[in-house]
C-alpha atoms as a PDB file:
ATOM      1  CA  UNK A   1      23.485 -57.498  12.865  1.00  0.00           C
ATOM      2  CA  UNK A   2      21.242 -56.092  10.439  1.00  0.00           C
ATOM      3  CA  UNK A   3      22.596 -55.265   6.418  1.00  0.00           C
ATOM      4  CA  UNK A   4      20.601 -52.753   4.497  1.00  0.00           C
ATOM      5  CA  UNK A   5      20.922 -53.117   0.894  1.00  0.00           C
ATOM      6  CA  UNK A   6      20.946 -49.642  -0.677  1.00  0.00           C
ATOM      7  CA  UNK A   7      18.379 -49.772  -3.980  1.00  0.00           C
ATOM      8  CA  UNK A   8      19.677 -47.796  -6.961  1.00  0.00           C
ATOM      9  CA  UNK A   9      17.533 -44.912  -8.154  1.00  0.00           C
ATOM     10  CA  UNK A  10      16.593 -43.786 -11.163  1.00  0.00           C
ATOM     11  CA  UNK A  11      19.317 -40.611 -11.104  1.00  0.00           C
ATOM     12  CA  UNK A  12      20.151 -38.652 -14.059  1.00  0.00           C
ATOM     13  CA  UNK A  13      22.283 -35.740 -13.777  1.00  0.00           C
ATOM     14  CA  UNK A  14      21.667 -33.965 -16.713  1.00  0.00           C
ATOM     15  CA  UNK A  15      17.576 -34.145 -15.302  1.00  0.00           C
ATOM     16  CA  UNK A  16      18.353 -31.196 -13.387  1.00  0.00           C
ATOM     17  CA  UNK A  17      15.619 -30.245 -10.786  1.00  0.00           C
ATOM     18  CA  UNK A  18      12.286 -28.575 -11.946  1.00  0.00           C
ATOM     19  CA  UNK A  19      11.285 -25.640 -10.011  1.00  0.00           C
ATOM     20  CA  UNK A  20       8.018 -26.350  -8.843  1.00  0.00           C
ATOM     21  CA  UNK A  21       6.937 -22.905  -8.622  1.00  0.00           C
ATOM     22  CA  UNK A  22       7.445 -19.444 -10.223  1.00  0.00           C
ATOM     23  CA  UNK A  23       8.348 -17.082  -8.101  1.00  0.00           C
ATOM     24  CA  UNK A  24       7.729 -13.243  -8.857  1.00  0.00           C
ATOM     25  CA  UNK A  25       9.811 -10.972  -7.422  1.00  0.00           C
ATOM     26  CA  UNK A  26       8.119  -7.870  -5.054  1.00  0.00           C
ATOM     27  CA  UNK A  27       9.410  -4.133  -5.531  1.00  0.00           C
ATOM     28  CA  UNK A  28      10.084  -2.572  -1.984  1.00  0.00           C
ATOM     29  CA  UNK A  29       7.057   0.204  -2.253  1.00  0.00           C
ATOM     30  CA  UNK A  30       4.437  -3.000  -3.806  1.00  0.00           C
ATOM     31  CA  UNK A  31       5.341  -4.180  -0.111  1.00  0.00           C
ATOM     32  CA  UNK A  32       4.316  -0.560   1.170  1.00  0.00           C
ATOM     33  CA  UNK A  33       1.609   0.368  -0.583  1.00  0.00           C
ATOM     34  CA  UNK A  34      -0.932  -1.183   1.440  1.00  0.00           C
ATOM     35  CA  UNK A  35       0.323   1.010   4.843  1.00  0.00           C
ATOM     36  CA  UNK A  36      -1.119   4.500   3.954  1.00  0.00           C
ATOM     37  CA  UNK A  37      -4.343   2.282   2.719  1.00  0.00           C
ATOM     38  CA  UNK A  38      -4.357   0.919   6.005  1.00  0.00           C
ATOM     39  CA  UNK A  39      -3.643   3.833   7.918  1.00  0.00           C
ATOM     40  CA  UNK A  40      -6.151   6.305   5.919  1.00  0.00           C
ATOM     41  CA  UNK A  41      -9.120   3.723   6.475  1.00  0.00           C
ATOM     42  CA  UNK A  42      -9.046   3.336   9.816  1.00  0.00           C
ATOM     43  CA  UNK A  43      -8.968   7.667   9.783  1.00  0.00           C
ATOM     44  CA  UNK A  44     -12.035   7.077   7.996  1.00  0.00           C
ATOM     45  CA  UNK A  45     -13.698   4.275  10.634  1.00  0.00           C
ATOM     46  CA  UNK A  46     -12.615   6.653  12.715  1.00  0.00           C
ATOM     47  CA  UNK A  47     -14.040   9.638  11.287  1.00  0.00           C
ATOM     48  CA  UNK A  48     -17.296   7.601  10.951  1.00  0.00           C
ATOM     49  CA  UNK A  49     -17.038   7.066  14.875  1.00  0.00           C
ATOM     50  CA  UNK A  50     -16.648  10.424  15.743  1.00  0.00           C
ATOM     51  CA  UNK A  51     -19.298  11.268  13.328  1.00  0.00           C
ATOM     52  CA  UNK A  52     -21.877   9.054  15.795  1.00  0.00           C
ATOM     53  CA  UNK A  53     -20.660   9.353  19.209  1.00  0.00           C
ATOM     54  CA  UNK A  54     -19.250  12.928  19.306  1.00  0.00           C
ATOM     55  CA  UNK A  55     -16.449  11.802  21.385  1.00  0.00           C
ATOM     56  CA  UNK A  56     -13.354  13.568  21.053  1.00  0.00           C
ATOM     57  CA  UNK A  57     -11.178  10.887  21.169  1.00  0.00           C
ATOM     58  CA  UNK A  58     -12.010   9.683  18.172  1.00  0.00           C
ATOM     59  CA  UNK A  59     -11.445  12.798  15.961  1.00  0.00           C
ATOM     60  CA  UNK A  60      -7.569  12.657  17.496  1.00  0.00           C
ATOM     61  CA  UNK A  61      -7.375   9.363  16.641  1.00  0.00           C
ATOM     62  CA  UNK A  62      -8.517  10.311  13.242  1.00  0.00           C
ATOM     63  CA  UNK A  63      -5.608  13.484  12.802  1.00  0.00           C
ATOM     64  CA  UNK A  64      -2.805  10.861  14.306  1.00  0.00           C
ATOM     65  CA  UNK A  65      -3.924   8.305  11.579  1.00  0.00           C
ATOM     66  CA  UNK A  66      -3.702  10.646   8.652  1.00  0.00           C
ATOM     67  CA  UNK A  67      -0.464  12.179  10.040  1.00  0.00           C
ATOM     68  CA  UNK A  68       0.949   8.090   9.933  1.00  0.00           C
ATOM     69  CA  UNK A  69      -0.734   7.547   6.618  1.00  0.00           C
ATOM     70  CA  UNK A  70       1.200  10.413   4.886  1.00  0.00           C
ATOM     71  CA  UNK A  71       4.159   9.875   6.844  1.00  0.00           C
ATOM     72  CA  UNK A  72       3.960   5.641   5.157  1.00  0.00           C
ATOM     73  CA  UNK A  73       3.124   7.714   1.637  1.00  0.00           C
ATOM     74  CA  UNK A  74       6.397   9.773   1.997  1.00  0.00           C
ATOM     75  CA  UNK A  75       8.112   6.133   2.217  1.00  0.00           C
ATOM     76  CA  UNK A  76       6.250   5.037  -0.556  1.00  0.00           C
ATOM     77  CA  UNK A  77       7.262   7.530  -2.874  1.00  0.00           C
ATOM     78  CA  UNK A  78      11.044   7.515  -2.082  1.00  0.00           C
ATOM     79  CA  UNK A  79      10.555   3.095  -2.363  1.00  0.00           C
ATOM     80  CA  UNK A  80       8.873   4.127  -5.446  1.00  0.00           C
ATOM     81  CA  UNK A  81      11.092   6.249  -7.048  1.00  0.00           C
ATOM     82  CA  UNK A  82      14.486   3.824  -6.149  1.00  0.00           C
ATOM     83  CA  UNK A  83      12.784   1.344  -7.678  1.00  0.00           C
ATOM     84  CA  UNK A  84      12.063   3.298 -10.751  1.00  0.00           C
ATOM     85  CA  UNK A  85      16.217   4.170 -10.966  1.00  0.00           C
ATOM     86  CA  UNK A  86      17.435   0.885  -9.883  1.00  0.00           C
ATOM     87  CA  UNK A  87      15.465  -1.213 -11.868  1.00  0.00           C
ATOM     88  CA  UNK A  88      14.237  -1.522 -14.925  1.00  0.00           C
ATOM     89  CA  UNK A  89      10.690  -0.234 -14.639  1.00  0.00           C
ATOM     90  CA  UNK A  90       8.716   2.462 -15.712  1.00  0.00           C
ATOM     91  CA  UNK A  91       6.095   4.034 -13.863  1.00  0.00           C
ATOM     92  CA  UNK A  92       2.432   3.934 -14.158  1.00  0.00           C
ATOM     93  CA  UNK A  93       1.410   7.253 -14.361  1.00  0.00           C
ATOM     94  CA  UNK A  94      -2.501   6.804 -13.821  1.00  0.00           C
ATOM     95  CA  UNK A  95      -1.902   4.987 -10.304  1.00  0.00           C
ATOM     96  CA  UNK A  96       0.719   7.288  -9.517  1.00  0.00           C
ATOM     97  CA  UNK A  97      -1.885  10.043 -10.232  1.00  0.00           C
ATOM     98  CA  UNK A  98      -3.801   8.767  -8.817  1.00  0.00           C
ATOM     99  CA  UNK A  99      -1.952   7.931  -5.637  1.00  0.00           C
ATOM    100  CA  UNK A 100      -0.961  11.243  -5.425  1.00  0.00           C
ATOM    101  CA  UNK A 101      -4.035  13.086  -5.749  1.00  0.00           C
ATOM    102  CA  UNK A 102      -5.130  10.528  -2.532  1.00  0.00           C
ATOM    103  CA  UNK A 103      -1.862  11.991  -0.450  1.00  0.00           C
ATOM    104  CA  UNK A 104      -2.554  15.506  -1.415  1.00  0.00           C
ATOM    105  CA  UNK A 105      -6.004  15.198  -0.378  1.00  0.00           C
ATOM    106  CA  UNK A 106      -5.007  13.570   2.984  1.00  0.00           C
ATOM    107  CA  UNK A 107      -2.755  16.676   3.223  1.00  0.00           C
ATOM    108  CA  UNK A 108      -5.516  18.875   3.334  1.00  0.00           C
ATOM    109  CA  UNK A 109      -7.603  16.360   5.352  1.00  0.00           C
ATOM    110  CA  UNK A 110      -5.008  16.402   8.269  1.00  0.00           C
ATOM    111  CA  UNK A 111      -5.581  20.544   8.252  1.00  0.00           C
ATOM    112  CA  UNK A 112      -9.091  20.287   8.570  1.00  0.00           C
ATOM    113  CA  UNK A 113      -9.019  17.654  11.072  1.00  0.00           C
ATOM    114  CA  UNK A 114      -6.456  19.831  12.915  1.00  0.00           C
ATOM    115  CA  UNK A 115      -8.968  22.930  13.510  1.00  0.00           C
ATOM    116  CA  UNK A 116     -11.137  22.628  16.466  1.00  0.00           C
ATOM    117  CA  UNK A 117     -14.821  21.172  17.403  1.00  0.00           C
ATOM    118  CA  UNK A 118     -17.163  19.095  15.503  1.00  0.00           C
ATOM    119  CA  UNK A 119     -17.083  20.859  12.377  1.00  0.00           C
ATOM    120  CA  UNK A 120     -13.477  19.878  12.254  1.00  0.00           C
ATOM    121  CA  UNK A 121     -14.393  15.782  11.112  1.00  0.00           C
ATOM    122  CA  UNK A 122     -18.098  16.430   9.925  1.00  0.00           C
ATOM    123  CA  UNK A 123     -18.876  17.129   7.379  1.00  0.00           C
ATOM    124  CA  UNK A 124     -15.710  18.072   5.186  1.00  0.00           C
ATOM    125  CA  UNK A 125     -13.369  15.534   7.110  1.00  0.00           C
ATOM    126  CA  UNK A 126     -15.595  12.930   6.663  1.00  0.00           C
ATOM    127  CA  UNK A 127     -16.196  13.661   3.058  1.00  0.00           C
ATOM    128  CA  UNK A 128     -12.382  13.623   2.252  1.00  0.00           C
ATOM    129  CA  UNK A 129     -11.644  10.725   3.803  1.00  0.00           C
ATOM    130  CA  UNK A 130     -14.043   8.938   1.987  1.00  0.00           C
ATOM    131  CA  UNK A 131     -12.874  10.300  -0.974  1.00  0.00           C
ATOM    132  CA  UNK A 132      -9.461   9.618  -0.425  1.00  0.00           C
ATOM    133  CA  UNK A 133     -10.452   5.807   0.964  1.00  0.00           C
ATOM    134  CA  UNK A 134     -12.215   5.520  -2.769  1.00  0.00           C
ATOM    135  CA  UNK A 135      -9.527   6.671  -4.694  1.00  0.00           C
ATOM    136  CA  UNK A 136      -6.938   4.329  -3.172  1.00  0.00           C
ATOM    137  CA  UNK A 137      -9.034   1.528  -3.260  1.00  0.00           C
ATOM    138  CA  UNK A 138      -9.957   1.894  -7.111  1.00  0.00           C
ATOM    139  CA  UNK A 139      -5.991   2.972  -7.829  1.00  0.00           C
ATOM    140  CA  UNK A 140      -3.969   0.453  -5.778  1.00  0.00           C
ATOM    141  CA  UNK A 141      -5.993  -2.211  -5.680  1.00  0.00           C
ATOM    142  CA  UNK A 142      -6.455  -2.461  -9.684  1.00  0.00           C
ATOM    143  CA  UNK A 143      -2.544  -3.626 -10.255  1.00  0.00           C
ATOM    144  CA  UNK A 144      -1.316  -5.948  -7.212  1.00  0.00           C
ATOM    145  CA  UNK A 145      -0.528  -2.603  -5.151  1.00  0.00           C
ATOM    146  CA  UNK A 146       2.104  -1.213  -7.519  1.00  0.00           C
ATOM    147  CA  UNK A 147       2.648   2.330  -8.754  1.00  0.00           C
ATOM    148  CA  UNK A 148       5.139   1.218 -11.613  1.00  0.00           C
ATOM    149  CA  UNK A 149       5.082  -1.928 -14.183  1.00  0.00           C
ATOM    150  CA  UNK A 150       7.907  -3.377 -15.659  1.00  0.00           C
ATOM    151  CA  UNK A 151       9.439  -2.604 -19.364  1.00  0.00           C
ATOM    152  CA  UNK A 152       9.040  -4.782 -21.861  1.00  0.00           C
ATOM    153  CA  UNK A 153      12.002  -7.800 -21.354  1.00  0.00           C
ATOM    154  CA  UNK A 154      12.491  -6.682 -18.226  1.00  0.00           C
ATOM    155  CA  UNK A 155      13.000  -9.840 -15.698  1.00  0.00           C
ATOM    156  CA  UNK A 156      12.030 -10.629 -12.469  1.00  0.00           C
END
């Protein structure tokens, strides 16, 4: 029969545990943000396909990804604006402007993508995607994909 000796260790109870990391805390629409951004750049790759190969399929593809991409921004903006009365945060009003002038022009790029023939994705469709593409890319990329920031003493 084997007898293990059990080795005291150096224990101290009032040396509580150290987190080792930090975490940060993610709003619900910071987790959404990037959906519409998905959804209206593949429109755009899309767009860019039609553009080329004149193929009709992808100009539906195109109208279906806009249609998800606002449907995702709808979400956003209701995420957004619990967050905004739940917690304390306060909203940052030139990427929300910015966000917002991107879904607006995605609402008019779904109507011209919904009229008929070529001149329905080049060259206006085309053009707004790419606009709209930009725009998100230099608004939600610039603050960790977040429409608000938080107050002063606010905590995570």
């Amino acid at each position: 029969m084997n007898h293990t000796a059990a080795v005291e260790t150096g224990f101290r109870p009032e040396a509580g545990p150290k987190p080792m990391a930090i975490t940060h805390t993610r709003t619900i629409h910071q987790m959404l943000v990037p959906f519409p951004v998905a959804y209206f750049t593949a429109a755009l790759v899309t767009d860019l396909a039609y553009w080329r190969t004149d193929e009709v399929m992808w100009e539906r593809f195109s109208v279906w990804l806009i249609a998800a991409g606002l449907v995702m921004a709808a979400l956003v903006a209701l995420a957004a604006i619990v967050d905004l009365v739940f917690a304390r945060q306060k909203p940052a009003w030139i990427r929300a402007f910015g966000y917002v002038t991107a879904v607006l022009l995605s609402l008019v790029n779904v109507l011209v993508h919904s009229r008929d023939g070529y001149t329905a994705v080049v060259p206006t469709g085309l053009t707004l995607s790419a606009i709209v593409v930009a725009i998100l890319f230099l608004v939600a990329t610039s603050a960790t994909w977040t429409l608000i920031s938080r107050r002063r003493g606010a905590r995570a």
